[in-house]
Protein backbone atom coordinates (compact mmCIF):
# COMPACT_ATOMS: atom_id res chain seq x y z
CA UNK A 1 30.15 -45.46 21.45
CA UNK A 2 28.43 -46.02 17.72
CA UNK A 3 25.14 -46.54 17.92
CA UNK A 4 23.86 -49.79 15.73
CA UNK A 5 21.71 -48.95 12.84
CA UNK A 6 17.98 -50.19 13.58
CA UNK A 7 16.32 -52.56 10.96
CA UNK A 8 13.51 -53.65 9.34
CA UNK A 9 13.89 -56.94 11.72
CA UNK A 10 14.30 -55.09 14.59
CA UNK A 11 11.01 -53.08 14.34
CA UNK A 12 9.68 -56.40 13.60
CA UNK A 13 10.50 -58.02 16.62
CA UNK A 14 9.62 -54.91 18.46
CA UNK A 15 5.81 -55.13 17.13
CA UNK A 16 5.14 -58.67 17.34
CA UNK A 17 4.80 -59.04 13.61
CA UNK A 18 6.95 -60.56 11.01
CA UNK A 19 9.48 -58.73 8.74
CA UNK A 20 7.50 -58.75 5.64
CA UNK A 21 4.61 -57.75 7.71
CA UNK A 22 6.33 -54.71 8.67
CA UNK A 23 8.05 -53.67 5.25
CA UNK A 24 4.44 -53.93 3.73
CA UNK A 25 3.05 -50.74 6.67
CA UNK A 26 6.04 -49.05 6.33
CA UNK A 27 5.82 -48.79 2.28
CA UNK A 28 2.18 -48.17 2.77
CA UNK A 29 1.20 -51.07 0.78
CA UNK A 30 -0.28 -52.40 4.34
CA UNK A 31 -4.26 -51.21 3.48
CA UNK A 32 -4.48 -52.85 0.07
CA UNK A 33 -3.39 -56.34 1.77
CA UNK A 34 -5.68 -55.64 4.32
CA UNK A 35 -3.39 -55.54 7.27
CA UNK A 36 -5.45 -54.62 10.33
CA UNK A 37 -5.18 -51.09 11.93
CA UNK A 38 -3.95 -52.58 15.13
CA UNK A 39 -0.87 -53.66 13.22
CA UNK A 40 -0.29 -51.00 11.55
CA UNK A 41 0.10 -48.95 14.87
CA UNK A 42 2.25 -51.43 16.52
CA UNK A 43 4.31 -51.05 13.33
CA UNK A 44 4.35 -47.33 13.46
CA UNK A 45 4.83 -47.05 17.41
CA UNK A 46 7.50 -49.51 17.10
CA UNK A 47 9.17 -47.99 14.50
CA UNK A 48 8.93 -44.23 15.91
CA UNK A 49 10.13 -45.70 19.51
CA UNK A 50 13.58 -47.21 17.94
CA UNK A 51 14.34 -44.54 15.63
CA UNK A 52 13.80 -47.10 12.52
CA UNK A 53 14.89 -44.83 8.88
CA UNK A 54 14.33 -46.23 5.90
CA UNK A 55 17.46 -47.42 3.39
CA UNK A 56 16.25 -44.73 0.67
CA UNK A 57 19.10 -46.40 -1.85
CA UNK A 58 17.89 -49.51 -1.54
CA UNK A 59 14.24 -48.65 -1.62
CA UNK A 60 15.24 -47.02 -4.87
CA UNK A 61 16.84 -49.65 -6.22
CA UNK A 62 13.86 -52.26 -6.01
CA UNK A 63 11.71 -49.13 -7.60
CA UNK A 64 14.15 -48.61 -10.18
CA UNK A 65 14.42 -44.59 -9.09
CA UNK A 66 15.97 -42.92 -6.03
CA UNK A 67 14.25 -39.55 -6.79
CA UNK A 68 17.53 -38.08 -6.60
CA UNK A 69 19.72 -35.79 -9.04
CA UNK A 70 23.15 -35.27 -9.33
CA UNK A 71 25.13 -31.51 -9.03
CA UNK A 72 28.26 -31.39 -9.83
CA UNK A 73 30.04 -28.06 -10.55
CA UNK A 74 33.36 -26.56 -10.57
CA UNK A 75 33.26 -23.47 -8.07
CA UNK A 76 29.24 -22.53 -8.72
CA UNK A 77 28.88 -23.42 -4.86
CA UNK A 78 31.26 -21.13 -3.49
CA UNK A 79 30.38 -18.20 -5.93
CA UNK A 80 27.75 -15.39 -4.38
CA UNK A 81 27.45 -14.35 -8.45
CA UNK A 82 26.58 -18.14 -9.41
CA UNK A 83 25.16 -19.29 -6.27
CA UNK A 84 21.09 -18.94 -8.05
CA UNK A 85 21.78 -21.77 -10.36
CA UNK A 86 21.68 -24.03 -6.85
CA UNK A 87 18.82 -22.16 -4.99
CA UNK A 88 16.80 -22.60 -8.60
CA UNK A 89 17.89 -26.31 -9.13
CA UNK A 90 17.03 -27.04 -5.45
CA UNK A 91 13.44 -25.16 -5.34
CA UNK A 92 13.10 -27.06 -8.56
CA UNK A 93 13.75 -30.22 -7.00
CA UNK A 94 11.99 -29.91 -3.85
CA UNK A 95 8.77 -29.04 -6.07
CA UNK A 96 9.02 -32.42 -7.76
CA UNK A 97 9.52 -34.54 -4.82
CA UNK A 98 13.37 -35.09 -5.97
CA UNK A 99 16.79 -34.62 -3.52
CA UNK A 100 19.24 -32.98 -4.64
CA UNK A 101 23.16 -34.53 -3.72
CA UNK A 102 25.85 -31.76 -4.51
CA UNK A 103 29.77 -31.37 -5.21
CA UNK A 104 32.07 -28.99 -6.14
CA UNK A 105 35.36 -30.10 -7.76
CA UNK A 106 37.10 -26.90 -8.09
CA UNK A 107 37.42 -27.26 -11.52
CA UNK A 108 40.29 -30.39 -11.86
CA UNK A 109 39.29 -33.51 -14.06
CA UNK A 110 40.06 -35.75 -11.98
CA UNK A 111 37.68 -34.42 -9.36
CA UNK A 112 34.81 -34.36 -11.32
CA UNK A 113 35.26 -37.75 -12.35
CA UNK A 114 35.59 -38.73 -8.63
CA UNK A 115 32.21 -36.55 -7.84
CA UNK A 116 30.35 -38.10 -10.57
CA UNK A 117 31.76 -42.08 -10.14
CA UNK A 118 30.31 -40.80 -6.46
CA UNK A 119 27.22 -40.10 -7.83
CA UNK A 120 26.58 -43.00 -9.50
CA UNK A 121 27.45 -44.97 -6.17
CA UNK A 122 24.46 -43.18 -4.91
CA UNK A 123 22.52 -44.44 -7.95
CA UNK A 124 21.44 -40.81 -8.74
CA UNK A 125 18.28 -40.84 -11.62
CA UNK A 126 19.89 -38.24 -13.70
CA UNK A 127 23.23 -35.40 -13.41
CA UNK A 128 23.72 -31.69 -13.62
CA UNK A 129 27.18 -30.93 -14.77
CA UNK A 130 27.46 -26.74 -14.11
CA UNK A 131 29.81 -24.32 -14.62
CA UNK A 132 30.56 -21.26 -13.36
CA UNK A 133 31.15 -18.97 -16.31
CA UNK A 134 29.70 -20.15 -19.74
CA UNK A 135 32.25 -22.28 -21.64
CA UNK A 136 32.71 -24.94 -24.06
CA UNK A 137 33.80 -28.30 -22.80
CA UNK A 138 36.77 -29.93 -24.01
CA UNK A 139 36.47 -33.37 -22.20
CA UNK A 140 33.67 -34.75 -20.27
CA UNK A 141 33.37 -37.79 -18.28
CA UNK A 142 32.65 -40.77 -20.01
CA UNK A 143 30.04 -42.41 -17.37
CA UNK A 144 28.06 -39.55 -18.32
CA UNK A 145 27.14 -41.73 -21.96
CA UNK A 146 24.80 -43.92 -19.10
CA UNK A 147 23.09 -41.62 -17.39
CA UNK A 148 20.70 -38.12 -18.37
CA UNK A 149 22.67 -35.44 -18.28
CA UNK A 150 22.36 -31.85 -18.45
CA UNK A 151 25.37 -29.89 -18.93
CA UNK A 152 24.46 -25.96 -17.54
CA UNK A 153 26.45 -22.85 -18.71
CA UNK A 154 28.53 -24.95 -20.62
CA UNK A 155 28.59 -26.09 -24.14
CA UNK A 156 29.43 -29.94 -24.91
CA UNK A 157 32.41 -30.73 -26.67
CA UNK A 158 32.61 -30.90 -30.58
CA UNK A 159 31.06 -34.11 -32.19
CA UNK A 160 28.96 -34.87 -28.49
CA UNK A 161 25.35 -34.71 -28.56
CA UNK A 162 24.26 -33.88 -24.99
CA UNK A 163 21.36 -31.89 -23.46
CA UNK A 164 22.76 -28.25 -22.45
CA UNK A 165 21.48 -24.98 -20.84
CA UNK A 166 23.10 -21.58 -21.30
CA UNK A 167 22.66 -17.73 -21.15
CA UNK A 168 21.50 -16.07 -24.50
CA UNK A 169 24.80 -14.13 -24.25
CA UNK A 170 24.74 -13.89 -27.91
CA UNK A 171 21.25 -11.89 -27.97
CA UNK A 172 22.39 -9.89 -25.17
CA UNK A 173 25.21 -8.85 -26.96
CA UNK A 174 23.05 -7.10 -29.99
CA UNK A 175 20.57 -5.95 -27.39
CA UNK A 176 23.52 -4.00 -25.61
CA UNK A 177 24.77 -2.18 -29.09
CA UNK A 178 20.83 -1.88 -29.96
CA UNK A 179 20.51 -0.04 -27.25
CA UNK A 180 23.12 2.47 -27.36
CA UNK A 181 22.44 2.93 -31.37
CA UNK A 182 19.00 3.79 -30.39
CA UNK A 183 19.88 6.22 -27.97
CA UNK A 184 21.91 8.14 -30.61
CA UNK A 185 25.40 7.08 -29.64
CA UNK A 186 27.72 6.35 -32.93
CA UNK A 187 31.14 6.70 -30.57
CA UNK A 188 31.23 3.45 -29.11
CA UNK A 189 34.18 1.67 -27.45
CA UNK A 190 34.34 -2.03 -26.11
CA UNK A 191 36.40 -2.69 -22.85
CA UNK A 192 37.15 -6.30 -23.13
CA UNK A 193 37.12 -7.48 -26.18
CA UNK A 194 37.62 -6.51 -29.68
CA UNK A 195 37.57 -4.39 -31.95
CA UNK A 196 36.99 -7.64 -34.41
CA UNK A 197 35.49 -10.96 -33.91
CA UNK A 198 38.91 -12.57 -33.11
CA UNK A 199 39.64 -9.99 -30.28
CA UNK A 200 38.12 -11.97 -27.42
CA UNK A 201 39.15 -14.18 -25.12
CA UNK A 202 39.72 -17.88 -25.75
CA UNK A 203 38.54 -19.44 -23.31
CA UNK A 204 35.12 -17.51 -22.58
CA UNK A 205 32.32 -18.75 -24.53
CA UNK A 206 30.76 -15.71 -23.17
CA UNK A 207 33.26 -12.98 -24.37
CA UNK A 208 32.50 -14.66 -27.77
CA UNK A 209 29.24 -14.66 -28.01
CA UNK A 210 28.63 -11.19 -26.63
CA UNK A 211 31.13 -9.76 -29.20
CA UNK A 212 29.27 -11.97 -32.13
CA UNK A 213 26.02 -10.05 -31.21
CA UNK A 214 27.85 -6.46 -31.19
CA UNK A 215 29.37 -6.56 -34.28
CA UNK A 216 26.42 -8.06 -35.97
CA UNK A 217 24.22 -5.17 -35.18
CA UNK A 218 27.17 -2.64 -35.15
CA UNK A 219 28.04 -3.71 -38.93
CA UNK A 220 23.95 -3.28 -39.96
CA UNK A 221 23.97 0.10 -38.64
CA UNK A 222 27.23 0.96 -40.54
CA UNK A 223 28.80 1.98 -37.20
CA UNK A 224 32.31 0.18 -36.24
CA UNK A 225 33.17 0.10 -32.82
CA UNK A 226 35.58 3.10 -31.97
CA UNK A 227 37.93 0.95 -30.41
CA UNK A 228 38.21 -2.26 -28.44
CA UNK A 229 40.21 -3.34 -25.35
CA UNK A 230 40.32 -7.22 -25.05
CA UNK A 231 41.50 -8.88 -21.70
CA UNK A 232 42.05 -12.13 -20.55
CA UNK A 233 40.24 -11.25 -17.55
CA UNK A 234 37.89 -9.05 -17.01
CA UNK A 235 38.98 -7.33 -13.72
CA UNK A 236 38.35 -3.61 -12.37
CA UNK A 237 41.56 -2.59 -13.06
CA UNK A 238 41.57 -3.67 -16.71
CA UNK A 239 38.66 -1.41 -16.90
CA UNK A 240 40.46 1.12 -15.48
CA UNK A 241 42.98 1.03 -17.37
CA UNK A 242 40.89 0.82 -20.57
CA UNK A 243 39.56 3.77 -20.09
CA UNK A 244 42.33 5.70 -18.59
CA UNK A 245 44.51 4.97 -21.64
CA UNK A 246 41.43 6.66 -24.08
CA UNK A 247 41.18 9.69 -21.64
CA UNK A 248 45.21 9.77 -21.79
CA UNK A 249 44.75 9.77 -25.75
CA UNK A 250 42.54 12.41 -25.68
CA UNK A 251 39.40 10.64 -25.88
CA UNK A 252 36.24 11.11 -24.29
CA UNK A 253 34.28 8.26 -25.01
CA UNK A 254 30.80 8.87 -25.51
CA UNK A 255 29.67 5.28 -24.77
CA UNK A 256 30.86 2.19 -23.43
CA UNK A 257 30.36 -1.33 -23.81
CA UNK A 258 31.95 -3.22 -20.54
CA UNK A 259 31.84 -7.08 -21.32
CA UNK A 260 31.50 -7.36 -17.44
CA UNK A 261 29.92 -5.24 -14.27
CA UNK A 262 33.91 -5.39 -12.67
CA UNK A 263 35.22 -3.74 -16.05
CA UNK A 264 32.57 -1.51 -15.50
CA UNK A 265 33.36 -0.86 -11.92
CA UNK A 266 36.77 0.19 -12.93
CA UNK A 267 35.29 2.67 -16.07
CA UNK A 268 33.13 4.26 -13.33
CA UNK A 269 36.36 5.25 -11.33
CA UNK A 270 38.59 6.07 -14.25
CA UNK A 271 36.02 8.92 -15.51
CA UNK A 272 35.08 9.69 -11.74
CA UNK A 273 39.26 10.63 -11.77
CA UNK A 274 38.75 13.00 -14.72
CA UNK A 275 36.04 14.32 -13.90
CA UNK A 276 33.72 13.47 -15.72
CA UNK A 277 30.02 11.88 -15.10
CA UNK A 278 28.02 8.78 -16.05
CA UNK A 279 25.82 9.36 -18.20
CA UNK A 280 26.08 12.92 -18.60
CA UNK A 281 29.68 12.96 -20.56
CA UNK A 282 29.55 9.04 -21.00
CA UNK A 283 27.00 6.53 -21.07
CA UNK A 284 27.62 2.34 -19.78
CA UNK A 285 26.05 -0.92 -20.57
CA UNK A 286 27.43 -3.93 -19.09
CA UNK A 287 26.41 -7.35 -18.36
CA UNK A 288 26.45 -10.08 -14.94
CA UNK A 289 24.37 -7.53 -12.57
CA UNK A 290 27.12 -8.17 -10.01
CA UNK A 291 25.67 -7.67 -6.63
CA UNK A 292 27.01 -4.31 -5.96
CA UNK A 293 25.94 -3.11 -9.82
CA UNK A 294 22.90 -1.17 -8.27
CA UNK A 295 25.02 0.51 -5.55
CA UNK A 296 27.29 2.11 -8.10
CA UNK A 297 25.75 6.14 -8.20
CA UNK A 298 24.77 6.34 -11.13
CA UNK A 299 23.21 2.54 -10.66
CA UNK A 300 24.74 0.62 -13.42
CA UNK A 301 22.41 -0.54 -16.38
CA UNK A 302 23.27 -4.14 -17.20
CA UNK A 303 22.19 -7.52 -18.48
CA UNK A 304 21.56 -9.74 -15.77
CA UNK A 305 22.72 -13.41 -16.45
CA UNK A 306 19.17 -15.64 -15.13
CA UNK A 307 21.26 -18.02 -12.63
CA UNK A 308 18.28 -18.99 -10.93
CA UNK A 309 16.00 -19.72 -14.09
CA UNK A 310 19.27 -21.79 -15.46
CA UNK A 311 19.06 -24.09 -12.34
CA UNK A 312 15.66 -24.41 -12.11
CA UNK A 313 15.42 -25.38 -16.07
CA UNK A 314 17.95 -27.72 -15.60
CA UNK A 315 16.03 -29.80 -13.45
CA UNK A 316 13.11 -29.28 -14.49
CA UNK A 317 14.06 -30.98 -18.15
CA UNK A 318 15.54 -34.00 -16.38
CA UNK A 319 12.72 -34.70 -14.19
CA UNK A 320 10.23 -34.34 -16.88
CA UNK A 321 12.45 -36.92 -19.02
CA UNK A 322 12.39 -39.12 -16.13
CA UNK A 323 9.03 -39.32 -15.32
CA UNK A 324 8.19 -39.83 -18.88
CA UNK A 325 11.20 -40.88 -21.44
CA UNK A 326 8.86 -42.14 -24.00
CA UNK A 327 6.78 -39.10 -24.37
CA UNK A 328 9.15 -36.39 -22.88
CA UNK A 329 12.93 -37.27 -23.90
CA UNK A 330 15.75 -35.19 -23.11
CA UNK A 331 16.35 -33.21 -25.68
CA UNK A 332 19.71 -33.15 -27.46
CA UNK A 333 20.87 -29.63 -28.10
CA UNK A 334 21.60 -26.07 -26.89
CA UNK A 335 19.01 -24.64 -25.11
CA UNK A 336 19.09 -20.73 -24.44
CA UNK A 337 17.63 -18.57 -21.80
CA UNK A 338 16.91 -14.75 -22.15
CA UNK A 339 19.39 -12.57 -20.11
CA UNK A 340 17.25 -9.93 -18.31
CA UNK A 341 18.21 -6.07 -18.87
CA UNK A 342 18.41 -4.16 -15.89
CA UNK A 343 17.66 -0.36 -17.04
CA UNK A 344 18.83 1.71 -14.55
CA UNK A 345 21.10 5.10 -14.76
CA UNK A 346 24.50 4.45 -16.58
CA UNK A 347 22.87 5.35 -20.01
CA UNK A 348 21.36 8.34 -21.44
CA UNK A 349 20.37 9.84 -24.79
CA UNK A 350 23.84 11.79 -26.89
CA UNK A 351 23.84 14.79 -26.32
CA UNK A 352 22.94 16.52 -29.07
């Protein structure tokens, strides 16, 4: 049997009072009307006895706000590497009074224009629009032009001035060759992407920008990379088989630059096969700090990408612009957030 949805009328009834009587207690405007205590616990009583819940929506709609944002994302929900953008955006939300409605679309267009028409059923205040790895967009939604939007880990298409959120993948990318120049190392390979600029795969922002930052800092030091492997994905065996084909050439590289903790994972066995010994014959930065990335022995040194700061930063800028447009707008542009280094065994000084 389906129960019948108690309203406003019926708590009315319930409490002897009339409708308006009882939508004034219930939005807590019932003191500055001076409505009598005795009504206002008939009000409550009643209301507690029936079950009465408040039409949020509709609520929202006379306020002009529903205190709600929308998160839409391709396969950020499902991913245990992603999954800190949502625990940040919903602590964020939670701090500001806000809700926050999700969907995942699995990545097809016409799925996230489905999830975000839904969203705008809902009459959500503002949107999220995530990705799981950092990309540029080639389409977007065009409902999005009528609400504020913030796209995270993903770039807006050329010629479309939106508010969006990514990794500083391109700082982390000198910091990683910094790092092994300072420790001495001048024999540097790169298992996923180049040896030049247009060495890296198309469709990863990320590979890009990473690369950018390494050869920038390589070519100041006067130090080309000793070779590069690119991939179209960055898997464990591709790092494997990176480094198996340098060992099969002869080659023991003295340092390695893994565009991701899985080609990493792969490196580690390939030398482990040789053997040889991380750090001691070759040192390993990577980048992600996949979960298992401080199980590997040596632990794995690597730049972690800030999933949780992302999230949270994404709503924070949207509830800031909607509690205050005038004075707080969302701002246009890419915004960047520092990616973390985990130091921990995979690099050492060159031997010497």
């Amino acid at each position: 049997m389906t129960s019948k949805r108690v309203t406003l009328a019926d708590v009315a009834r319930h409490a002897g009072v009339s409708s308006s009587t009882a939508s004034l207690v219930l939005s807590g405007r019932g003191r500055e009307l001076r409505i009598s205590d005795a009504v206002h616990e008939r009000v409550r009583a009643a209301a507690e006895t029936l079950g009465y819940r408040r039409n949020t929506i509709s609520v929202g709609l006379r306020k002009g706000s529903t205190n709600t944002i929308g998160f839409v994302s391709d396969t950020v929900a499902s991913s245990q590497l992603a999954g800190g953008m949502i625990r940040g955006a919903l602590a964020a939300a939670r701090d500001s009074g806000f809700m926050l409605f999700m969907s995942e679309t699995g990545g097809g267009a016409a799925q996230e224009r489905q999830a975000v028409e839904a969203m705008l059923d809902h009459r959500v205040d503002g949107l999220i629009l995530a990705s799981m790895f950092t990309r540029q967009r080639e389409a977007l939604p065009e409902e999005l032009d009528t609400l504020p939007t913030v796209l995270l880990n993903a770039l807006p298409p050329e010629g479309r001035q939106l508010t969006s959120i990514i990794p500083d993948e391109h700082a982390a990318g000198r910091a990683a060759a910094e790092q092994l120049l300072t420790a001495g190392h001048r024999d540097i390979h790169l298992i996923g992407a180049g040896p030049g600029l247009a060495d890296a795969p198309a469709a990863s922002e990320a590979g890009h920008l990473r690369l950018t930052g390494m050869l920038e800092v390589l070519a100041e030091a006067g130090v080309p990379p000793a070779s590069g492997y690119p991939y179209r994905s960055w898997n464990p065996a591709h790092g494997w088989e990176a480094v198996h084909d340098l060992l099969e050439r002869g080659t023991v590289p003295e340092a390695l630059i893994c565009f991701n903790d899985r080609l990493a994972f792969g490196a580690y066995q390939a030398l482990q096969e040789a053997g040889l010994r991380v750090p001691e014959d070759t040192s390993i930065i990577s980048f992600d700090d996949a979960p298992l990335a401080g199980w590997l022995r040596p632990a794995l040194t690597t730049f972690a990408i800030p999933h949780r700061t992302l999230g949270r930063m994404a709503v924070d800028m949207l509830v800031t612009a909607l509690q205050d447009s005038e004075r707080h707008p969302l701002s246009r542009g890419v915004h960047t957030v520092d990616m973390p280094l985990r130091t921990r065994g995979s690099l050492a000084p060159r031997r010497s």
